[in-house]
Protein backbone atom coordinates (compact mmCIF):
# COMPACT_ATOMS: atom_id res chain seq x y z
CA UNK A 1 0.00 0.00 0.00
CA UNK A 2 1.39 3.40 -0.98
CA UNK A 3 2.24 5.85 1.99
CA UNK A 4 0.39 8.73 2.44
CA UNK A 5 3.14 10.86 3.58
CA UNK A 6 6.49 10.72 2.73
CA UNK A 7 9.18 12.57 4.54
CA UNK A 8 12.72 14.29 3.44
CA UNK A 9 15.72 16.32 5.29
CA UNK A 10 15.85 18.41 2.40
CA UNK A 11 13.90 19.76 -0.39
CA UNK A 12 16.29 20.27 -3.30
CA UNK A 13 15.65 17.39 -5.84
CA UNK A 14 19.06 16.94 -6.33
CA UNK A 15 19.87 16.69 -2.83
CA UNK A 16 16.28 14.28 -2.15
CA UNK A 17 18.95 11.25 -3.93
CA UNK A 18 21.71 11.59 -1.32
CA UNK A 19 21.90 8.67 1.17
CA UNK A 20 19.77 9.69 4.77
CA UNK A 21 17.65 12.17 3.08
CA UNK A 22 14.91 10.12 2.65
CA UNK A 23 13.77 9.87 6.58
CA UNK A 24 10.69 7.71 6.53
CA UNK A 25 6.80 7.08 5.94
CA UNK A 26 3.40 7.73 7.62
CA UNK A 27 0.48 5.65 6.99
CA UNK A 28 -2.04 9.17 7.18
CA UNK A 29 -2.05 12.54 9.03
CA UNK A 30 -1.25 12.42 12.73
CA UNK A 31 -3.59 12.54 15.20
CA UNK A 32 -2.11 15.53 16.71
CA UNK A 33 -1.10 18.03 14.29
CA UNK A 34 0.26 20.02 16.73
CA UNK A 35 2.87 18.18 18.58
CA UNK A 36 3.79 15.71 15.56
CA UNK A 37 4.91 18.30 13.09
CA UNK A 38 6.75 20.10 16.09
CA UNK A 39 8.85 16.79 16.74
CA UNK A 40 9.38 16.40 12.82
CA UNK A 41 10.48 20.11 12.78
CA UNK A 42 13.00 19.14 15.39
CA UNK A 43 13.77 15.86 13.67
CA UNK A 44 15.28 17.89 10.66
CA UNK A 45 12.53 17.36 8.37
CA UNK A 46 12.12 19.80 5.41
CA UNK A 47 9.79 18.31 3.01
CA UNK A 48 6.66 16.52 3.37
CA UNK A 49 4.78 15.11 0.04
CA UNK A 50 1.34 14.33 0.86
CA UNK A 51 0.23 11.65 -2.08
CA UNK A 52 -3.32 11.79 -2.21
CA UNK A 53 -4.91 15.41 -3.22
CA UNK A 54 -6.88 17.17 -0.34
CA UNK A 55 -10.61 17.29 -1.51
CA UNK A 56 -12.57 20.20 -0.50
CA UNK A 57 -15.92 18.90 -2.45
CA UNK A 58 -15.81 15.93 -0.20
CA UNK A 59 -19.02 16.31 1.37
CA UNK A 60 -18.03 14.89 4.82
CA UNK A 61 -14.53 16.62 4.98
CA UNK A 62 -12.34 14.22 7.89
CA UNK A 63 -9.73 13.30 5.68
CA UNK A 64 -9.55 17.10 3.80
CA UNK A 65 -9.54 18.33 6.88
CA UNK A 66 -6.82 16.08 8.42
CA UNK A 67 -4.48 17.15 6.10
CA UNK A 68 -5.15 20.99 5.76
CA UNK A 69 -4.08 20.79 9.36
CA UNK A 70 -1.28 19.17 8.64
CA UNK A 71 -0.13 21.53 5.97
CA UNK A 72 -1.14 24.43 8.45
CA UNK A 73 1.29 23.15 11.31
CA UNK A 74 3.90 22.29 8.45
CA UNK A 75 4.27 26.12 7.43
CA UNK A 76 4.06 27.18 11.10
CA UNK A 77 7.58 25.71 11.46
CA UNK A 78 8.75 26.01 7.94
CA UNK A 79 8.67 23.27 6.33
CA UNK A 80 7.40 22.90 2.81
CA UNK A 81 4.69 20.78 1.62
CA UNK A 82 4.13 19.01 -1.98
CA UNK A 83 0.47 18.81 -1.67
CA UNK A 84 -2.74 18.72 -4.44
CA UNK A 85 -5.83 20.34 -3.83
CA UNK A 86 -8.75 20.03 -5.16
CA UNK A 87 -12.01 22.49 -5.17
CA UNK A 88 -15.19 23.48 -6.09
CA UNK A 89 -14.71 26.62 -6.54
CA UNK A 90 -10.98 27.91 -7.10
CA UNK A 91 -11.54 31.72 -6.63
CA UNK A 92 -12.12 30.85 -2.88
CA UNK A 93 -8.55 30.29 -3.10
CA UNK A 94 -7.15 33.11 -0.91
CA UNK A 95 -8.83 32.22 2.71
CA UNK A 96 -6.48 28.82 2.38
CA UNK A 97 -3.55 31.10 0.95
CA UNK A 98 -1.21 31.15 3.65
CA UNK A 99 -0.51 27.95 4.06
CA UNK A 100 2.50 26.55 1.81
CA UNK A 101 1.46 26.62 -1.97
CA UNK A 102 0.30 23.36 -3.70
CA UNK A 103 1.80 22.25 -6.38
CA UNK A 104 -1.27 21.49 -8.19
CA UNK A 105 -5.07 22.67 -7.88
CA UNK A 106 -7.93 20.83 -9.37
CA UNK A 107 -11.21 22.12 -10.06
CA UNK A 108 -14.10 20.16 -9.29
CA UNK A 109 -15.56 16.99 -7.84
CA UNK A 110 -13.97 14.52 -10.62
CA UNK A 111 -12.25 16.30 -12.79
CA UNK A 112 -8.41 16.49 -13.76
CA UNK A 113 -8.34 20.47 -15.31
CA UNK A 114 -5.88 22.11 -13.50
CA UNK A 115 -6.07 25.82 -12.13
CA UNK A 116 -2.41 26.97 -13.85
CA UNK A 117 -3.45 30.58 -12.51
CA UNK A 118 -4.47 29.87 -9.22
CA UNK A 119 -1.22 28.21 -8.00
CA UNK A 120 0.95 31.11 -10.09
CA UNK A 121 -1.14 33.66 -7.97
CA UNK A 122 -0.68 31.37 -4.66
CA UNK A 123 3.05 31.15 -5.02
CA UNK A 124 3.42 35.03 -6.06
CA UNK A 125 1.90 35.87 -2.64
CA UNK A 126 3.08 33.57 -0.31
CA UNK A 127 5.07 35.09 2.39
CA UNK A 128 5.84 33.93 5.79
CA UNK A 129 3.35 34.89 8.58
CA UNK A 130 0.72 35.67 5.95
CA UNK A 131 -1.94 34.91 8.48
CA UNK A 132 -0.88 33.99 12.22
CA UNK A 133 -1.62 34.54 15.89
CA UNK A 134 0.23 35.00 18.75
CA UNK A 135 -1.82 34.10 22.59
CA UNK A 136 -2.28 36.56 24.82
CA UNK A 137 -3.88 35.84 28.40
CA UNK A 138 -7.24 35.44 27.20
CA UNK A 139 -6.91 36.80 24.11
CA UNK A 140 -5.42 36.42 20.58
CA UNK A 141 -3.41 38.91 18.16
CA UNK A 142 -3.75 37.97 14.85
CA UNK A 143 -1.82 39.48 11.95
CA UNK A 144 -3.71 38.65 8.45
CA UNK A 145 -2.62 39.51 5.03
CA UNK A 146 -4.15 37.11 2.67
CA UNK A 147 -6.50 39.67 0.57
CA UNK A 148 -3.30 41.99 -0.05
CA UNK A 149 -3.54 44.66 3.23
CA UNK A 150 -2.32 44.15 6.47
CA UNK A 151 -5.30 43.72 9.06
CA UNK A 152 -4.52 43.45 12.72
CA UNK A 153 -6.95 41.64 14.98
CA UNK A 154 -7.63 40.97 18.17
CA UNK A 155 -10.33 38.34 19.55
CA UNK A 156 -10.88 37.32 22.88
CA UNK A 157 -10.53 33.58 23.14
CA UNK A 158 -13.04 31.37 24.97
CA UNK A 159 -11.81 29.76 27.50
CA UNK A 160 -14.14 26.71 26.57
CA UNK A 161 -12.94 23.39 25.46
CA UNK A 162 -14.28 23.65 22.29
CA UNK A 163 -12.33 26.11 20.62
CA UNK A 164 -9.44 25.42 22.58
CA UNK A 165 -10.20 22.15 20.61
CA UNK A 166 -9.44 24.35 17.42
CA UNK A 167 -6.02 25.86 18.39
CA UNK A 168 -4.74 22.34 19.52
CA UNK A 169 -5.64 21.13 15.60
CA UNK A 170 -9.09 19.10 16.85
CA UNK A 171 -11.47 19.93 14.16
CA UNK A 172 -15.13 21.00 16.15
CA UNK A 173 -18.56 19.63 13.99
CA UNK A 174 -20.55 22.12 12.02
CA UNK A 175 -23.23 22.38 14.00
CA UNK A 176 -26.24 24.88 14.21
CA UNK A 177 -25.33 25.86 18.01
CA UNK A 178 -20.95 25.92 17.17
CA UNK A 179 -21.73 27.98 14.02
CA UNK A 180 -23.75 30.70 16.37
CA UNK A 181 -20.67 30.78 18.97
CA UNK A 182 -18.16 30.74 16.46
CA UNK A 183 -20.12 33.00 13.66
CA UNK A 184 -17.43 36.22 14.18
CA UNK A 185 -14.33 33.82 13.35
CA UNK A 186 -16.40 32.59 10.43
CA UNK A 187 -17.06 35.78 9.18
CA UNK A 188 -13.39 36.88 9.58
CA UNK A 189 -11.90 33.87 7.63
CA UNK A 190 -10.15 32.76 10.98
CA UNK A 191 -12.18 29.53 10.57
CA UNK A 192 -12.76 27.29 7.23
CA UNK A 193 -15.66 25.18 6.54
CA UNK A 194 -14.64 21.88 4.67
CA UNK A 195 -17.92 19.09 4.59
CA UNK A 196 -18.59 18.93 8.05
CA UNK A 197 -15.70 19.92 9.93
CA UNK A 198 -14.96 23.68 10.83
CA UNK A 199 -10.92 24.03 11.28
CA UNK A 200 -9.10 26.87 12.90
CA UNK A 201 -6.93 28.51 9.69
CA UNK A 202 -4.59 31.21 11.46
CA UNK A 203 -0.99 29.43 12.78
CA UNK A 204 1.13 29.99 15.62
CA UNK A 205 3.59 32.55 14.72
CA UNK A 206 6.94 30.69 15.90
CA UNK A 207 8.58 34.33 15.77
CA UNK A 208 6.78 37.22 16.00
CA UNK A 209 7.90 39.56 12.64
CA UNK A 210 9.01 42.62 12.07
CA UNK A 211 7.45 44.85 9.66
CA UNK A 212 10.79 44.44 7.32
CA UNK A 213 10.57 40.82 7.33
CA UNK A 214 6.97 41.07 5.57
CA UNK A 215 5.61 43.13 2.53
């Protein structure tokens, strides 16, 4: 059975053939985003290829979901990601566009037609820190600048399980009553609907940047 994630110590293709590059398999997306890409960050790891493409029409959304926070925690620490995505609608392309850029994006439920402009535009604007949050007590700064301006915000953060749930990389249901708490962060972009699951998009800023770091 083919891996779903295969991991490297460096992501030059020239260098991905030297001996003890190569550093392993996973069998699927950890459970916990979180604290397994943090211990593959301090492993060395540089590259991660994810093999099957991440399917935002998948009514349901688990395994989409999985990965996306996988990808999320990847470019928290750095680490690049050769990933596919596919979608229903590519111009929704931005709220996802600070995570690390996919190599390929599919439009549609089935189909193979790639979206040649969507990944150009992706790449073009990816920056470091394009949408993160730093954790305040009882509060979060977030700095956001995936539609082209900077916008600082700050949100108090509930102290309930639920969306502590969200910054630890649990995804929370879709439900009628966590849609009403959660509406603001829904309206801002901080979360992302994909099927059923609702997924907390901003990631931890590892270091906080200057504004000559950034455009």
């Amino acid at each position: 059975m083919t891996p779903a994630l295969t991991l490297w110590r460096d992501r030059d293709p020239a260098a991905m053939r030297l001996p003890g590059i190569h550093c392993g398999t996973l069998d699927g997306p950890p459970d916990d985003p979180v604290a397994a890409v943090a211990q593959l960050a301090a492993d060395g790891v540089q590259l991660v290829q994810v093999h099957d493409p991440v399917d935002l029409t998948d009514p349901d959304g688990a395994s989409a979901v999985a990965v996306l926070l996988l990808v999320r925690e990847l470019t928290s620490h750095g680490v690049a990601v050769d990933w596919t995505l596919r979608m229903g609608d590519p111009a929704q392309w931005r709220a996802l566009s600070h995570l690390h850029p996919p190599a390929t994006v599919l439009r549609g439920r089935t189909g193979a037609e790639t979206e040649e402009h969507v990944v150009t535009a992706w790449r073009g604007s990816f920056h470091i820190a394009k949408c993160g949050y730093r954790r305040g007590p009882g509060f979060l700064e977030i700095r956001d600048h995936r539609w082209g301006s900077l916008r600082r915000l700050v949100v108090q953060a509930p102290r309930g399980p639920a969306f502590q749930g969200l910054l630890d990389g649990v995804p929370a249901v879709a439900s009628a009553s966590t849609e009403r708490v959660l509406r603001g962060h829904l309206r801002e972009n901080l979360l992302h609907r994909a099927g059923r699951y609702l997924w907390w998009t901003p990631y931890r800023l590892r270091r906080w940047p200057l504004s000559t770091t950034i455009p």
